[in-house]
Structures are given as structure tokens and as C-alpha cells.
C-alpha atoms as a PDB file:
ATOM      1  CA  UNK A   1      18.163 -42.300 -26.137  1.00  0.00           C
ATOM      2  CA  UNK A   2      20.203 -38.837 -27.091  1.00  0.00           C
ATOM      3  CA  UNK A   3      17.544 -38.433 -29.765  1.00  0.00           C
ATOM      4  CA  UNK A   4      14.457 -38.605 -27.044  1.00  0.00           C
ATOM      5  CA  UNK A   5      16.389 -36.253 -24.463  1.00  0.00           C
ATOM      6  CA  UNK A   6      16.686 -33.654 -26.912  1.00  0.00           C
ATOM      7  CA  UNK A   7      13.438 -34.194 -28.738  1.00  0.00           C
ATOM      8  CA  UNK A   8      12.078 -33.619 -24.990  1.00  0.00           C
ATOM      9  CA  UNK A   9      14.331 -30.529 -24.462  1.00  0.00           C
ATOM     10  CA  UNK A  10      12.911 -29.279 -27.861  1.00  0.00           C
ATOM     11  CA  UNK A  11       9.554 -29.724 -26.552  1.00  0.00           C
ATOM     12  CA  UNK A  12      10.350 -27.422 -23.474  1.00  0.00           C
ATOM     13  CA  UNK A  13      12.379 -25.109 -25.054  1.00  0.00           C
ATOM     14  CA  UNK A  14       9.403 -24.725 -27.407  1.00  0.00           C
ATOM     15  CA  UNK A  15       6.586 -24.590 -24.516  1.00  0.00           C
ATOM     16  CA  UNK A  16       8.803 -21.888 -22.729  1.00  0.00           C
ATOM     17  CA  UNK A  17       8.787 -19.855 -26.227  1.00  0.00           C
ATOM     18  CA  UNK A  18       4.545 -20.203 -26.598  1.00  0.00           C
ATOM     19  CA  UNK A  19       4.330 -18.542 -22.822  1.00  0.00           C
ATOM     20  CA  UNK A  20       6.883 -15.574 -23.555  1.00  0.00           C
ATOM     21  CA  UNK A  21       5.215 -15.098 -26.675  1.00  0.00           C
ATOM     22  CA  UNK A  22       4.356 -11.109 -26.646  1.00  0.00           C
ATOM     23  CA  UNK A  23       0.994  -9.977 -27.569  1.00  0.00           C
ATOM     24  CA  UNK A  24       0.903  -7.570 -30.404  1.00  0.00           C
ATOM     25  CA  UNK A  25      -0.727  -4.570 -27.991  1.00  0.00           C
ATOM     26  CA  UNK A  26       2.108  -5.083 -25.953  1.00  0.00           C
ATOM     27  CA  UNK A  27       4.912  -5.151 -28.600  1.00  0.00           C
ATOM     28  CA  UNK A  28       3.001  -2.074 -30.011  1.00  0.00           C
ATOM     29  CA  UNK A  29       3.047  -0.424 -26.643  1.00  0.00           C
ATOM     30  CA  UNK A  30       7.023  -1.270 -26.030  1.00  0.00           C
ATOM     31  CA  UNK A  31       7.356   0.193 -29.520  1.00  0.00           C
ATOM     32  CA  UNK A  32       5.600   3.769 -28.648  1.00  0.00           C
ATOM     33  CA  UNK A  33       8.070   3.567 -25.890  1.00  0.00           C
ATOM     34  CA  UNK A  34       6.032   2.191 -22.945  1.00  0.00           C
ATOM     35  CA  UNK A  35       8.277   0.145 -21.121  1.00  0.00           C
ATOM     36  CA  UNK A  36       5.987  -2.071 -19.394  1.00  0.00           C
ATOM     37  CA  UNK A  37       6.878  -5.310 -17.536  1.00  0.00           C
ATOM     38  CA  UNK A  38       6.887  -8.441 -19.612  1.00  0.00           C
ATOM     39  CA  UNK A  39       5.568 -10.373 -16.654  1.00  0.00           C
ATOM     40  CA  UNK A  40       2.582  -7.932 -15.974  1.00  0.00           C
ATOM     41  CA  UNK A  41       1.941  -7.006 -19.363  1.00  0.00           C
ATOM     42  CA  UNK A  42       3.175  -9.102 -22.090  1.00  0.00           C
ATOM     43  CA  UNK A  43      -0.379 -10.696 -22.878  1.00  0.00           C
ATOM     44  CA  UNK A  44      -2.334  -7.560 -22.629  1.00  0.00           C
ATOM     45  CA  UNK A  45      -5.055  -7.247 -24.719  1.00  0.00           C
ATOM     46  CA  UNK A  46      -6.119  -4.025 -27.146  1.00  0.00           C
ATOM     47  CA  UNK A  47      -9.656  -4.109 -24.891  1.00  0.00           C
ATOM     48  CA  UNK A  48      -7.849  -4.502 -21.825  1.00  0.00           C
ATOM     49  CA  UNK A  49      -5.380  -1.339 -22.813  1.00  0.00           C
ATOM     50  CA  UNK A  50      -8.665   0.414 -23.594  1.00  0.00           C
ATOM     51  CA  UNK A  51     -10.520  -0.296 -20.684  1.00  0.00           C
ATOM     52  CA  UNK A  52      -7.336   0.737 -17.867  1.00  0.00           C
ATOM     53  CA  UNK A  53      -6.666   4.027 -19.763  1.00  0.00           C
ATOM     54  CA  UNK A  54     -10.163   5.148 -19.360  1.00  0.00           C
ATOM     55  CA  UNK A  55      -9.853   4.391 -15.937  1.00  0.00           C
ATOM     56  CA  UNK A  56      -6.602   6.134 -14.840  1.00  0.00           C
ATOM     57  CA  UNK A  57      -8.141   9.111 -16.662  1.00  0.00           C
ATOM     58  CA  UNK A  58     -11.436   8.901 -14.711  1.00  0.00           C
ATOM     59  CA  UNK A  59      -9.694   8.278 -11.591  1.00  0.00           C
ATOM     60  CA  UNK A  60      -6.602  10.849 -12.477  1.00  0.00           C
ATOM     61  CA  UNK A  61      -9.125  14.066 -12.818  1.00  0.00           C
ATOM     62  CA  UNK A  62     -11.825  12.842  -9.849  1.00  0.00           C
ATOM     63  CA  UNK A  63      -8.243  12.791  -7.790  1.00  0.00           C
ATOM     64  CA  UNK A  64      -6.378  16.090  -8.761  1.00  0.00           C
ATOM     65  CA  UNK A  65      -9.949  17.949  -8.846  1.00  0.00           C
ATOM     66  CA  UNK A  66     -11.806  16.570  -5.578  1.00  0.00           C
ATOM     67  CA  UNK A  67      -8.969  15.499  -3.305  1.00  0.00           C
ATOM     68  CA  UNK A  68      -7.829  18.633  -2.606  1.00  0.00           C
ATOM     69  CA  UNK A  69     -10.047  21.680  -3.784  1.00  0.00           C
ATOM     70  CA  UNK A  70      -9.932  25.000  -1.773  1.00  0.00           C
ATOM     71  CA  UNK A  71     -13.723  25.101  -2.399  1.00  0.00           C
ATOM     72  CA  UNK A  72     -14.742  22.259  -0.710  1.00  0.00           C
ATOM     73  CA  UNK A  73     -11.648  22.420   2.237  1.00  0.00           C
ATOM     74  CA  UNK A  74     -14.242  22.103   5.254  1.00  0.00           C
ATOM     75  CA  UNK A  75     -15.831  19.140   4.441  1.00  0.00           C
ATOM     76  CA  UNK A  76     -12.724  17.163   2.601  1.00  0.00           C
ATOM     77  CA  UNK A  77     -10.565  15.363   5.309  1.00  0.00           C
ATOM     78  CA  UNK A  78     -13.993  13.477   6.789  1.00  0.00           C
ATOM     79  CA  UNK A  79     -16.566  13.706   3.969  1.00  0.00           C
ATOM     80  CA  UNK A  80     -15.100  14.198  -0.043  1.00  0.00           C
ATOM     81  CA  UNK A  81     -11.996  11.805   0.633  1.00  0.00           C
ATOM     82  CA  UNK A  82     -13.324   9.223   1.919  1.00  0.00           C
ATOM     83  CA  UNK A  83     -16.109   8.948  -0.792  1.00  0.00           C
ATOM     84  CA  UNK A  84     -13.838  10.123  -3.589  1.00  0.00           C
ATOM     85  CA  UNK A  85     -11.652   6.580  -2.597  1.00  0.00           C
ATOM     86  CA  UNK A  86     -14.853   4.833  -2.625  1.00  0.00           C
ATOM     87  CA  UNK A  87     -15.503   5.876  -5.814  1.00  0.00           C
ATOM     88  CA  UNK A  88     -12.431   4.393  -7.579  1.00  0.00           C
ATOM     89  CA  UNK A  89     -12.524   1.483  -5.610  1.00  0.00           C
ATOM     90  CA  UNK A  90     -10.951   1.507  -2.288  1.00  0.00           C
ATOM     91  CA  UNK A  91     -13.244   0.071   0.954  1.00  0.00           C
ATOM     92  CA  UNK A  92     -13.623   3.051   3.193  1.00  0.00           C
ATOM     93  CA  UNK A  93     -15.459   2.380   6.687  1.00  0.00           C
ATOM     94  CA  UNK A  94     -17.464   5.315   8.232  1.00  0.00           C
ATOM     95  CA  UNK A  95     -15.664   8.458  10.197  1.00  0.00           C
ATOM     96  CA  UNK A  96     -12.400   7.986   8.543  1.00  0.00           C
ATOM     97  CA  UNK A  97     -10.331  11.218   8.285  1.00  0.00           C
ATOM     98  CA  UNK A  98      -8.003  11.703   4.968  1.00  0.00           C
ATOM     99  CA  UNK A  99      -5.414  14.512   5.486  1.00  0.00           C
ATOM    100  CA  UNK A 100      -4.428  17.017   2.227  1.00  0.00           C
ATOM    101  CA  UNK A 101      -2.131  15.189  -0.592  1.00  0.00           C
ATOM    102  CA  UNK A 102      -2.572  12.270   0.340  1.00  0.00           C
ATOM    103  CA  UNK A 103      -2.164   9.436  -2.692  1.00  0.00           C
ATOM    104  CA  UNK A 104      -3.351   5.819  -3.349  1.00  0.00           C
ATOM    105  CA  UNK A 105      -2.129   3.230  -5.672  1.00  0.00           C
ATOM    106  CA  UNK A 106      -4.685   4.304  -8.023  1.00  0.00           C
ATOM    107  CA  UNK A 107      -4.540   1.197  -9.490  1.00  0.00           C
ATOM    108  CA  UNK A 108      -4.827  -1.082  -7.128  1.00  0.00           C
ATOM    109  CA  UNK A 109      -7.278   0.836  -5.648  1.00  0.00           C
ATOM    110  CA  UNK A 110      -9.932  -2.213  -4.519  1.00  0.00           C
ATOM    111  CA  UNK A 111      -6.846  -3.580  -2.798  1.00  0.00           C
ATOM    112  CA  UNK A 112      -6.538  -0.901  -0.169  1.00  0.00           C
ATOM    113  CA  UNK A 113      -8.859  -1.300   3.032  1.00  0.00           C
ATOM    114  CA  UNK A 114      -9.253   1.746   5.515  1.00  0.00           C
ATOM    115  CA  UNK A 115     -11.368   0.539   8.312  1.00  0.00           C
ATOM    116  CA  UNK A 116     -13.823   3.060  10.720  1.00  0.00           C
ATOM    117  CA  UNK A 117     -12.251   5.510  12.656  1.00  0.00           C
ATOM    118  CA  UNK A 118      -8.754   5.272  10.792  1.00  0.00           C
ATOM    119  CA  UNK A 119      -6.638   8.083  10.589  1.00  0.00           C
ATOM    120  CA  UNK A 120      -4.334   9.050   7.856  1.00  0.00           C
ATOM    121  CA  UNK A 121      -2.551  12.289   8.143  1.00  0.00           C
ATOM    122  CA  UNK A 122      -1.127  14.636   5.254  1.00  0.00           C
ATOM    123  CA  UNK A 123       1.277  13.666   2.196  1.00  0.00           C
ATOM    124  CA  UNK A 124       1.039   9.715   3.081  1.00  0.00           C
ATOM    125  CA  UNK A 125       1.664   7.456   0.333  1.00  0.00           C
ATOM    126  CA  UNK A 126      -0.152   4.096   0.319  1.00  0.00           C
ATOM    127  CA  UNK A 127       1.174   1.150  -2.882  1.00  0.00           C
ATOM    128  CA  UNK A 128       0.418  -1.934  -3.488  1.00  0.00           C
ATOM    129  CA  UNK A 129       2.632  -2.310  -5.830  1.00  0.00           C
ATOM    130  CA  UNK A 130       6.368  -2.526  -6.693  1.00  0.00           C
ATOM    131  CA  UNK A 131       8.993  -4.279  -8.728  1.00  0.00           C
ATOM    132  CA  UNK A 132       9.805  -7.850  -7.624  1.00  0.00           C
ATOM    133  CA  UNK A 133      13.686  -7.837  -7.474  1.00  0.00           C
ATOM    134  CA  UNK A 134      13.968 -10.938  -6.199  1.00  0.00           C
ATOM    135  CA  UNK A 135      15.625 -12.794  -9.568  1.00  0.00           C
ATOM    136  CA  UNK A 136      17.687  -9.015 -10.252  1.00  0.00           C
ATOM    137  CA  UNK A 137      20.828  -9.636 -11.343  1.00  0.00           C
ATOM    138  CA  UNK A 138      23.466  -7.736 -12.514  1.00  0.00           C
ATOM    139  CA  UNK A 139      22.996  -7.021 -16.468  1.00  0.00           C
ATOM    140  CA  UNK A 140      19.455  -7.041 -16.063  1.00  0.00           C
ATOM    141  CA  UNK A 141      16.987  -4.865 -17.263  1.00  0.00           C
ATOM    142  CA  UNK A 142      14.878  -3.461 -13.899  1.00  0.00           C
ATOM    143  CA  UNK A 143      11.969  -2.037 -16.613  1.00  0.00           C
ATOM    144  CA  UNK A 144      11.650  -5.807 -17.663  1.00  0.00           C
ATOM    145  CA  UNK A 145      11.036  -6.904 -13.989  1.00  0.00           C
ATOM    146  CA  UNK A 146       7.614  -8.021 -12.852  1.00  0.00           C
ATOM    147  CA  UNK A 147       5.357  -6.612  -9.768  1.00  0.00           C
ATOM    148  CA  UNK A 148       4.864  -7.818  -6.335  1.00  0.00           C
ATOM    149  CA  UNK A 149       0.939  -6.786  -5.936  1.00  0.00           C
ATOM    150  CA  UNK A 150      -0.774  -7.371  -2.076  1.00  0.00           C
ATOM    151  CA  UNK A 151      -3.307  -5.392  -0.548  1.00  0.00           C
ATOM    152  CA  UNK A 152      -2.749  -2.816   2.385  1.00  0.00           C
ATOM    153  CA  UNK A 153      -5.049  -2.950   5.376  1.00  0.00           C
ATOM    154  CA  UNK A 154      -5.745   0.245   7.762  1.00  0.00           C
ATOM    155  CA  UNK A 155      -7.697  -1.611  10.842  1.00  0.00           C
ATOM    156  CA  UNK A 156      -9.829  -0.021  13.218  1.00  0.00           C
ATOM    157  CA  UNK A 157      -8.780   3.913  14.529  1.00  0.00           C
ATOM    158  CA  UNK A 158      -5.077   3.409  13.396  1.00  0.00           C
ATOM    159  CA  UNK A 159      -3.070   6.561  12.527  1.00  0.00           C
ATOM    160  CA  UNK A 160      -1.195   7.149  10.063  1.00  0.00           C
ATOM    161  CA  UNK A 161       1.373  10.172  10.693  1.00  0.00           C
ATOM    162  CA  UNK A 162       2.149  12.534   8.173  1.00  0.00           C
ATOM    163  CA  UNK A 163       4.326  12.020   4.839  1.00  0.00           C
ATOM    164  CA  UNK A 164       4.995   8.095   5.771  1.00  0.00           C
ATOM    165  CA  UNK A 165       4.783   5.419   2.723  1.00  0.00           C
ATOM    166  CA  UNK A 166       3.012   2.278   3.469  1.00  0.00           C
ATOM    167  CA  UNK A 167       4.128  -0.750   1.412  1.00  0.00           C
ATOM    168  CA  UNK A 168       2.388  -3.640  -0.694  1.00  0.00           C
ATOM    169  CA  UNK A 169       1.212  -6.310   1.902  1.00  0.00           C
ATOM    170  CA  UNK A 170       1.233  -4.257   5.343  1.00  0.00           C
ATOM    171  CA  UNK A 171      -1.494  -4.263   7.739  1.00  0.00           C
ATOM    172  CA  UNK A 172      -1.720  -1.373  10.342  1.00  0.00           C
ATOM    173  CA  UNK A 173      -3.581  -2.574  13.529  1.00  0.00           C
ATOM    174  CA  UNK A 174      -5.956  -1.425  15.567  1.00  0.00           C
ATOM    175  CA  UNK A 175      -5.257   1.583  17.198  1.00  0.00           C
ATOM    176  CA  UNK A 176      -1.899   1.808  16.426  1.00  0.00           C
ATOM    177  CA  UNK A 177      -0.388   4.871  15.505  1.00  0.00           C
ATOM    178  CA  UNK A 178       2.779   5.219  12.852  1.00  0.00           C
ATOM    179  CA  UNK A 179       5.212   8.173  13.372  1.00  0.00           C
ATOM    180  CA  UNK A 180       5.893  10.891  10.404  1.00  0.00           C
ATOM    181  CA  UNK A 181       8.204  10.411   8.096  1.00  0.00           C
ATOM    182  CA  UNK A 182       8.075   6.327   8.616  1.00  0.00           C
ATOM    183  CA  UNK A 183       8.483   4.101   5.781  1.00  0.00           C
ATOM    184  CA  UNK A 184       6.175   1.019   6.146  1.00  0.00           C
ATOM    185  CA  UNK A 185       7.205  -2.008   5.398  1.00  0.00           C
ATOM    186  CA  UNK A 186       5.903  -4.639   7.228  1.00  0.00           C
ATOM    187  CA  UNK A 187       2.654  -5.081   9.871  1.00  0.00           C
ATOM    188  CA  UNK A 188       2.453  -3.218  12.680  1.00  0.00           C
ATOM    189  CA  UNK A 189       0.739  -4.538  15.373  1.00  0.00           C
ATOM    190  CA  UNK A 190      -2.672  -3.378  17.336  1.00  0.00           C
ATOM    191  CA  UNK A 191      -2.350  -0.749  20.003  1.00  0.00           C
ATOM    192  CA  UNK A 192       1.471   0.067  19.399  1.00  0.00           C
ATOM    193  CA  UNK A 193       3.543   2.973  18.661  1.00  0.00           C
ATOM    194  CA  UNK A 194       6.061   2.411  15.426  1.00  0.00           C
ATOM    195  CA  UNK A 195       7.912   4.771  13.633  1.00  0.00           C
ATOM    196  CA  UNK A 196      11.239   4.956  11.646  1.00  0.00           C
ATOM    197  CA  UNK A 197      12.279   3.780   7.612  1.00  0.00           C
ATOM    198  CA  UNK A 198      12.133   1.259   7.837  1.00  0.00           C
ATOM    199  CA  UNK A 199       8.914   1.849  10.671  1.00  0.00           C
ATOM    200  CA  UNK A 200       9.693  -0.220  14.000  1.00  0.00           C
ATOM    201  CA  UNK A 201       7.654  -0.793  16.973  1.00  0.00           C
ATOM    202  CA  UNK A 202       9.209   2.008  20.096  1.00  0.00           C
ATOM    203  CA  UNK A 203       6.737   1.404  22.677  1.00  0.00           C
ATOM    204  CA  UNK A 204       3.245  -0.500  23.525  1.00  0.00           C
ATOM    205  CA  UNK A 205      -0.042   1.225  24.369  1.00  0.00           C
ATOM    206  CA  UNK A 206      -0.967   0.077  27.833  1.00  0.00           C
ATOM    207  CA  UNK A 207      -4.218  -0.622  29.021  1.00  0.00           C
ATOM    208  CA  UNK A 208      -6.053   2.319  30.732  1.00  0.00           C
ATOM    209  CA  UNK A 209      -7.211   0.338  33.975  1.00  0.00           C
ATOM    210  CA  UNK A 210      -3.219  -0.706  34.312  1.00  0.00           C
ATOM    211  CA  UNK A 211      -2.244   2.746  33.530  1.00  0.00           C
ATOM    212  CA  UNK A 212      -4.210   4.023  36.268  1.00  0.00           C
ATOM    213  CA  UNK A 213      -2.990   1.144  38.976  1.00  0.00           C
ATOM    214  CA  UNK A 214       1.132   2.495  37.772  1.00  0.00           C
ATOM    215  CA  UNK A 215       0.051   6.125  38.849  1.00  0.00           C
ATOM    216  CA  UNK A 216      -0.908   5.218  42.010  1.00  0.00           C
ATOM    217  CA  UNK A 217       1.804   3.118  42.714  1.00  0.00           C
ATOM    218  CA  UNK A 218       3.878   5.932  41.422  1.00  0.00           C
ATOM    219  CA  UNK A 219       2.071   8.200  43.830  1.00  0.00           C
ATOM    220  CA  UNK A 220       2.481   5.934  46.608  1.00  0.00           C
ATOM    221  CA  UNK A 221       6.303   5.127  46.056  1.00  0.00           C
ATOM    222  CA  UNK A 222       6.735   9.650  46.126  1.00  0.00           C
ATOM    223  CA  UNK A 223       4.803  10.203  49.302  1.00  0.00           C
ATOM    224  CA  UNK A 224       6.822   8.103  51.578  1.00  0.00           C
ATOM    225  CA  UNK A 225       4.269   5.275  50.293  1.00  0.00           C
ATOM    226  CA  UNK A 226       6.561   3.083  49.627  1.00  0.00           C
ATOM    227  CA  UNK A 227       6.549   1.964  53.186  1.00  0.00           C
ATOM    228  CA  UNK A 228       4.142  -0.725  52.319  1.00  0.00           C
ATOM    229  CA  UNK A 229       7.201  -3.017  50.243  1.00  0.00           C
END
């Protein structure tokens, strides 16, 4: 019986060794001195090396060239933006307005969804990326540490307010509107005001037919209205 429980352990042990197995473009790349995640990378192909580097170039000098030239400044924030983040991937409704520096997660690029209408103000940062520290211990290497990847979703007219980061997984609703300076980190819901780091909801939009029935109330209550309680 001792003999079959560690003939079976063996057979784990070994199974466990097959997946960590490191491809040799990776090994080559952690010898160069690319630290790459094991998790992300570890069975990366030569081809598939080949094919990302030409892309991060391609999309590196159509970003630092088109994003923000002083040549084309009048037409940037509603017409070269948008298109330059539909070139590299990113869905991009119509009328969207894209401040100065802002940056995308490059690569991760098709994951990022800015609807009509959306707003996103200067210096935002949108990723849908970042380190999983979920099984970080102490001891541990972070560089070895695999990615949490989930798309980010700008809906309908939202706004988002100058130099705020918007995290992996967050949707923005529609019509709401995210303070400067906020750090995004989960959804925000439709037609509310949030801001903070990490960004919190302060105060709901109201309705414009209910905002008009408070100011007459309001008005009411201040000329001697109030009367009619």
C-alpha cells in the first residue's frame, strides 16, 4: 500500500514538474534579464515574443507621436485620440473626448471599452492589468507573481476627471462622473458622483423633473409657502 501512495505522489510530483516546465524563450528572456512572470510567461513561444515586440513598438511610436502632437492640437481630444485607440485595439464609440497624456494599457488594449459620449479628462491612467498578490507571502519573489487581467468599461457620457487611475475590472456607468485625482477601483454606478483613492460614491444625480418639483417646494417653503403643510 506505502509503495502505491508514493508511486501516486511520484506521479503528481512529476505532472506538477511537466506544467512548470519553462520554455526555452522564456529561460532565454529571464537570462537577458527580463524578469517576466512565470505564470504569464513561462510557455512563451520565440513567434509569440516576436509577434508582441512588434506590436508594443507599433503601438509605442503611433502613441508618443499622435497622442499628443502640437501640430495636430485642435483636432486631438475629439478626432486623433479616439482613432489612434482604435487603431491599437481599444472599442471607441462616436463623440468621445480624450484629454492630453492620457495612457492605456497598451497591451490590453482590445480589453478597454469607451462608449459614445464618454469623457476622459487629462493625465488619466486606464490598466487592465496588475500583479495578483493574492498567494504573496513573505520570502516571495513579487517579479515571479502572475497578473490579474479584466477589461475596463467607460459606459455611455461618463467622465472621467483628470489624473485618476482606473483599475483592471471596473466599469464606469452611465453618466457618472469620477472626481480628479481618484483612484478607481471598483464600479461606479450610472448617474453618480464618486471620487476619492480609493474612488467612493459622495452624492447621486437626481432626476431633472424631481429636481425641478425640490425648487419649487424650496421656493414655496421661503415665501411664507409653507403655509400649505
Amino acid at each position: 500500500m506505502a509503495k502505491i501512495y508514493a508511486r501516486l505522489i511520484g506521479i503528481n510530483i512529476n505532472k506538477e514538474m511537466e506544467k512548470k516546465r519553462l520554455s526555452l524563450t522564456y529561460r532565454f528572456l529571464r537570462f537577458i534579464g527580463l524578469n517576466y512572470s512565470e505564470e504569464e510567461y513561462g510557455q512563451v513561444s520565440l513567434w509569440q515574443v516576436i509577434k508582441r515586440t512588434a506590436k508594443t513598438y507599433r503601438d509605442g511610436f503611433i502613441l508618443k507621436f499622435g497622442m499628443d502632437s502640437w501640430l495636430l492640437s485642435p483636432v486631438l481630444p475629439r478626432k486623433v485620440r479616439p482613432a489612434i485607440l482604435r487603431t491599437i485595439g481599444c472599442q471607441v464609440g462616436k463623440n468621445v473626448f480624450i484629454g492630453d497624456h492620457v495612457r492605456i494599457d497598451s497591451g490590453h488594449a482590445d480589453m478597454i471599452i469607451i462608449e459614445e459620449h464618454a469623457h476622459i479628462a487629462g493625465g488619466v491612467r486606464i490598466l487592465c492589468h496588475q500583479r495578483n498578490l493574492h498567494n504573496y507571502y513573505v520570502g516571495d519573489d513579487y517579479a515571479k507573481l502572475g497578473y490579474i487581467v479584466k477589461p475596463v468599461v467607460l459606459k455611455k457620457g461618463c467622465l472621467v476627471g483628470m489624473e485618476s487611475f482606473v483599475m483592471p475590472g471596473v466599469t464606469i456607468g452611465e453618466g457618472a462622473i469620477v472626481g480628479a485625482g481618484s483612484l478607481v477601483t471598483h464600479d461606479i454606478p450610472a448617474w453618480t458622483i464618486a471620487t476619492g483613492r480609493p474612488a467612493k460614491v459622495v452624492k447621486e444625480i437626481p432626476n431633472r423633473s424631481m429636481e425641478g418639483d425640490y425648487k419649487k417646494i424650496n421656493k414655496l417653503l421661503h415665501t411664507g409657502g409653507g403655509k400649505i403643510l
